[in-house]
C-alpha atoms as a PDB file:
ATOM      1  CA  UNK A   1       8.969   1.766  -9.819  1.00  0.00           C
ATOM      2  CA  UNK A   2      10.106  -1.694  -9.361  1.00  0.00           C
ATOM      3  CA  UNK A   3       8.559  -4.124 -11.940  1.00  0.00           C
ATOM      4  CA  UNK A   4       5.915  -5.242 -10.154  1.00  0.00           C
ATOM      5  CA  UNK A   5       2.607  -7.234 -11.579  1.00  0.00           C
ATOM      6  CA  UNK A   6      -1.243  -5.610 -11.053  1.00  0.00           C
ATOM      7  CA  UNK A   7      -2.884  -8.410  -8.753  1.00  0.00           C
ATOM      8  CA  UNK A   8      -4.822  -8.225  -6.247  1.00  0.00           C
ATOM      9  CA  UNK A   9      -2.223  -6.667  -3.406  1.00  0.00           C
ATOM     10  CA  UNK A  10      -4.249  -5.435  -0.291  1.00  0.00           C
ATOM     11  CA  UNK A  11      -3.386  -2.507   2.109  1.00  0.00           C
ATOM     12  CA  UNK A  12      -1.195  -4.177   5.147  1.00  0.00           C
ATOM     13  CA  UNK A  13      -2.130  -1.973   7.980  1.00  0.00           C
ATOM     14  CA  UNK A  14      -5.121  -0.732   9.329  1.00  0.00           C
ATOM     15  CA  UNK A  15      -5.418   3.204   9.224  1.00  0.00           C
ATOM     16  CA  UNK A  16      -7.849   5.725  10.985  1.00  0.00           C
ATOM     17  CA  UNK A  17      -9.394   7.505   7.948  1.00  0.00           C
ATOM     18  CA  UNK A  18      -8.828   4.755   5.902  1.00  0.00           C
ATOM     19  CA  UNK A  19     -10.660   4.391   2.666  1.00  0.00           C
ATOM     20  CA  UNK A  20     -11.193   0.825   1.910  1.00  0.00           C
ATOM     21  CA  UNK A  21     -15.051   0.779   2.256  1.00  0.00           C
ATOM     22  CA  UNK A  22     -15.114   3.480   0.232  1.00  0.00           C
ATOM     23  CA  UNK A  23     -13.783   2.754  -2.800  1.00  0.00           C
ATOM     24  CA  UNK A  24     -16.335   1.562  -4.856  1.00  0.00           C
ATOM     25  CA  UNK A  25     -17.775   5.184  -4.516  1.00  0.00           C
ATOM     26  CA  UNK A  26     -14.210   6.127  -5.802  1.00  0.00           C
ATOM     27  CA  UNK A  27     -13.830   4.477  -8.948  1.00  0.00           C
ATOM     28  CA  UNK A  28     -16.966   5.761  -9.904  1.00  0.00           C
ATOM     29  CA  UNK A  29     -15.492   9.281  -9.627  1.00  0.00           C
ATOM     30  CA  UNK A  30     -12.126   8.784 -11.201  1.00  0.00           C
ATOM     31  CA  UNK A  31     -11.370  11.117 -14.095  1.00  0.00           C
ATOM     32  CA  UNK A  32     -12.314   9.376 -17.604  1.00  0.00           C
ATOM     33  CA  UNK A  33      -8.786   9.129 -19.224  1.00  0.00           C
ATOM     34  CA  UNK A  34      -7.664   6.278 -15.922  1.00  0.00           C
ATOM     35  CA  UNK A  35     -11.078   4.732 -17.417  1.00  0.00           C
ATOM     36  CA  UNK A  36      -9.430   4.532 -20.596  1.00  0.00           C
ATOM     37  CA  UNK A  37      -6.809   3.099 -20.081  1.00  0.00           C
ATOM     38  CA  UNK A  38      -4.645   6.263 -20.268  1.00  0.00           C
ATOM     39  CA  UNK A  39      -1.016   6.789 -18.770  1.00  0.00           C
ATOM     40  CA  UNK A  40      -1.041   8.558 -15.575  1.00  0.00           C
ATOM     41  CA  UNK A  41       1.342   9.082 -12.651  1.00  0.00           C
ATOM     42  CA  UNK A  42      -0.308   8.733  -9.338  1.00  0.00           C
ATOM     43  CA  UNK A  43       0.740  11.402  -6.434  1.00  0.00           C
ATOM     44  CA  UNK A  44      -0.777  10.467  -2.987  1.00  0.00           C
ATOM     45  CA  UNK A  45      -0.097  13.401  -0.408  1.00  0.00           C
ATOM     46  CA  UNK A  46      -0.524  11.158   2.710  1.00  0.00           C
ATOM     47  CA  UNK A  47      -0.788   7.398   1.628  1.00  0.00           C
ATOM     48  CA  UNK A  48      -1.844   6.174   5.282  1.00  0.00           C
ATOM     49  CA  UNK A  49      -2.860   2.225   4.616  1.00  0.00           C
ATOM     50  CA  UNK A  50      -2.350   2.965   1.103  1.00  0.00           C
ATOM     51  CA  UNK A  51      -6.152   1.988   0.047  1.00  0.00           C
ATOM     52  CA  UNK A  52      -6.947   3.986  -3.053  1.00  0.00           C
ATOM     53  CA  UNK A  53      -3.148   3.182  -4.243  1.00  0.00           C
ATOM     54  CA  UNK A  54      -3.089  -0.225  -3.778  1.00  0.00           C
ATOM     55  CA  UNK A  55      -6.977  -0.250  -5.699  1.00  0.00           C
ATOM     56  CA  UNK A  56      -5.538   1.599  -8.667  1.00  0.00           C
ATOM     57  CA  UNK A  57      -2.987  -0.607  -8.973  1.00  0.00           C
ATOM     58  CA  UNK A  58      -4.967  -3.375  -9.119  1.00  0.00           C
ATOM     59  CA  UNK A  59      -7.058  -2.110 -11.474  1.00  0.00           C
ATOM     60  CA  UNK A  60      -5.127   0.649 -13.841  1.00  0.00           C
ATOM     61  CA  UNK A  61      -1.670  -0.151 -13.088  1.00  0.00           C
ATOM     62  CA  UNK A  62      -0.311  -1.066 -16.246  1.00  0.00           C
ATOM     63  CA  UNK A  63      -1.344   2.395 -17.053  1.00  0.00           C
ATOM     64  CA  UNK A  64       0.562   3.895 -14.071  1.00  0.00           C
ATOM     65  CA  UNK A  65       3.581   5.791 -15.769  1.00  0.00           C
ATOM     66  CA  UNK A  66       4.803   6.627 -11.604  1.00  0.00           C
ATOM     67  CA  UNK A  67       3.497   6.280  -8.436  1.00  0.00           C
ATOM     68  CA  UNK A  68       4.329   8.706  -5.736  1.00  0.00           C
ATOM     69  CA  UNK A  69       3.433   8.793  -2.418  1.00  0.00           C
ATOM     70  CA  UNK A  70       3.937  11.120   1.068  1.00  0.00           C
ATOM     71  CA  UNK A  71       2.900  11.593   4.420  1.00  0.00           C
ATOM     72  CA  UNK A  72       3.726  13.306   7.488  1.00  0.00           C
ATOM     73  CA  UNK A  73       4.234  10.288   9.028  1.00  0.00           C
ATOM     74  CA  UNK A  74       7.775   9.217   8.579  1.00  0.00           C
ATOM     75  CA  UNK A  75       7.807   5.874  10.085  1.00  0.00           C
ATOM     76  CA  UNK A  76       5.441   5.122   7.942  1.00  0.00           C
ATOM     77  CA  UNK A  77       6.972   6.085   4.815  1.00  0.00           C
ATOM     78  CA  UNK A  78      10.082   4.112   6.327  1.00  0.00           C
ATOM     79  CA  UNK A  79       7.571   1.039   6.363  1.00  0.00           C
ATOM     80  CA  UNK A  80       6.790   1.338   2.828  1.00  0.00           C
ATOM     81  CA  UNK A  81      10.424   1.742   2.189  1.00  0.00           C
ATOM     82  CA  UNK A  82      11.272  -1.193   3.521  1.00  0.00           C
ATOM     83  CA  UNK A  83       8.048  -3.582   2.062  1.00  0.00           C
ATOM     84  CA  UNK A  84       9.899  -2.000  -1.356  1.00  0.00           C
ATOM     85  CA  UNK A  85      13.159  -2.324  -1.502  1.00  0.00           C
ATOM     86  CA  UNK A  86      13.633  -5.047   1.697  1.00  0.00           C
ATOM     87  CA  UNK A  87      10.916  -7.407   2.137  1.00  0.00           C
ATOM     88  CA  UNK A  88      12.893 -10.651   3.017  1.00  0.00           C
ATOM     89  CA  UNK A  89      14.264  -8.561   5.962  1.00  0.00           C
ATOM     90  CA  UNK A  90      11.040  -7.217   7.124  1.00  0.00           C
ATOM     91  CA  UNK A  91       9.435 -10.786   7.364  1.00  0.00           C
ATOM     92  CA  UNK A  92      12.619 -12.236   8.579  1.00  0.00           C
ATOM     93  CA  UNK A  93      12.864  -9.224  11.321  1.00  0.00           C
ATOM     94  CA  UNK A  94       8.427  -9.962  11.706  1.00  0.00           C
ATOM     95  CA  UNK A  95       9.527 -13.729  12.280  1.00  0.00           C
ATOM     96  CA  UNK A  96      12.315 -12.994  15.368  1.00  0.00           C
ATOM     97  CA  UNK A  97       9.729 -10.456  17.209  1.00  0.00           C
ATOM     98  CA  UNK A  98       7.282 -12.773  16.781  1.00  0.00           C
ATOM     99  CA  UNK A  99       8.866 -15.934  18.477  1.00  0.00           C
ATOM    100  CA  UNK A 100      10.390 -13.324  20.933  1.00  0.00           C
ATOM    101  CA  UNK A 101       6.685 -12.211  21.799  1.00  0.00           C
ATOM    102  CA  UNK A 102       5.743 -16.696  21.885  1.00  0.00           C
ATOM    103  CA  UNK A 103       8.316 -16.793  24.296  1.00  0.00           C
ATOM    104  CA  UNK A 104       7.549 -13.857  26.567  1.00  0.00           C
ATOM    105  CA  UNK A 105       3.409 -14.135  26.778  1.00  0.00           C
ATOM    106  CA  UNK A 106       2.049 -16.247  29.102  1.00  0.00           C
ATOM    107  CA  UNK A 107      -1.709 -18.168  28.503  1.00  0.00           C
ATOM    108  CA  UNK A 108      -4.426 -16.644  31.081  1.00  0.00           C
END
């Protein structure tokens, strides 16, 4: 894992299922030794937006020994691939579609 500081880093998409609103009803449930301040690795079967991940890192990550996530969706695991390990060329590439789509779109 990349050495990356707990702040306050927000999921970047919007995902059906998502479970944002939910996660104050979360951290009430978590086990007690992330409550302690335990190590822990965190495994995420299919991360979607990424909402409980992105909350525990927030809030326990200096305890997080690993953080692994999955889903069926392979595009999107390419997306978080690239926010990792490329995010100068993902806002650069952002930037060109962007003032291809000012360029293209007409005012109504």
């Amino acid at each position: 894992m990349p050495d990356i500081t707990p702040s306050t880093i927000k999921p970047f998409l919007k995902w059906a299922g998502g479970k944002t609103q939910l996660l104050p009803d979360i951290d009430k449930r978590l086990p007690r030794f992330i409550k302690e301040h335990e190590k822990f690795n965190y495994v995420e079967p299919f991360v979607g937006s990424g909402a409980v991940m992105f909350f525990l890192f927030n809030k326990y990550g200096k305890n997080m020994n690993k953080i692994i996530i999955n889903d069926l969706n392979k595009r999107l695991i390419y997306l978080y691939e690239t926010v990792l390990h490329n995010p100068t060329d993902l806002v650069e590439r952002m930037s060109e579609i962007n003032i291809h789509y000012k360029k293209t779109t007409h005012a109504i």
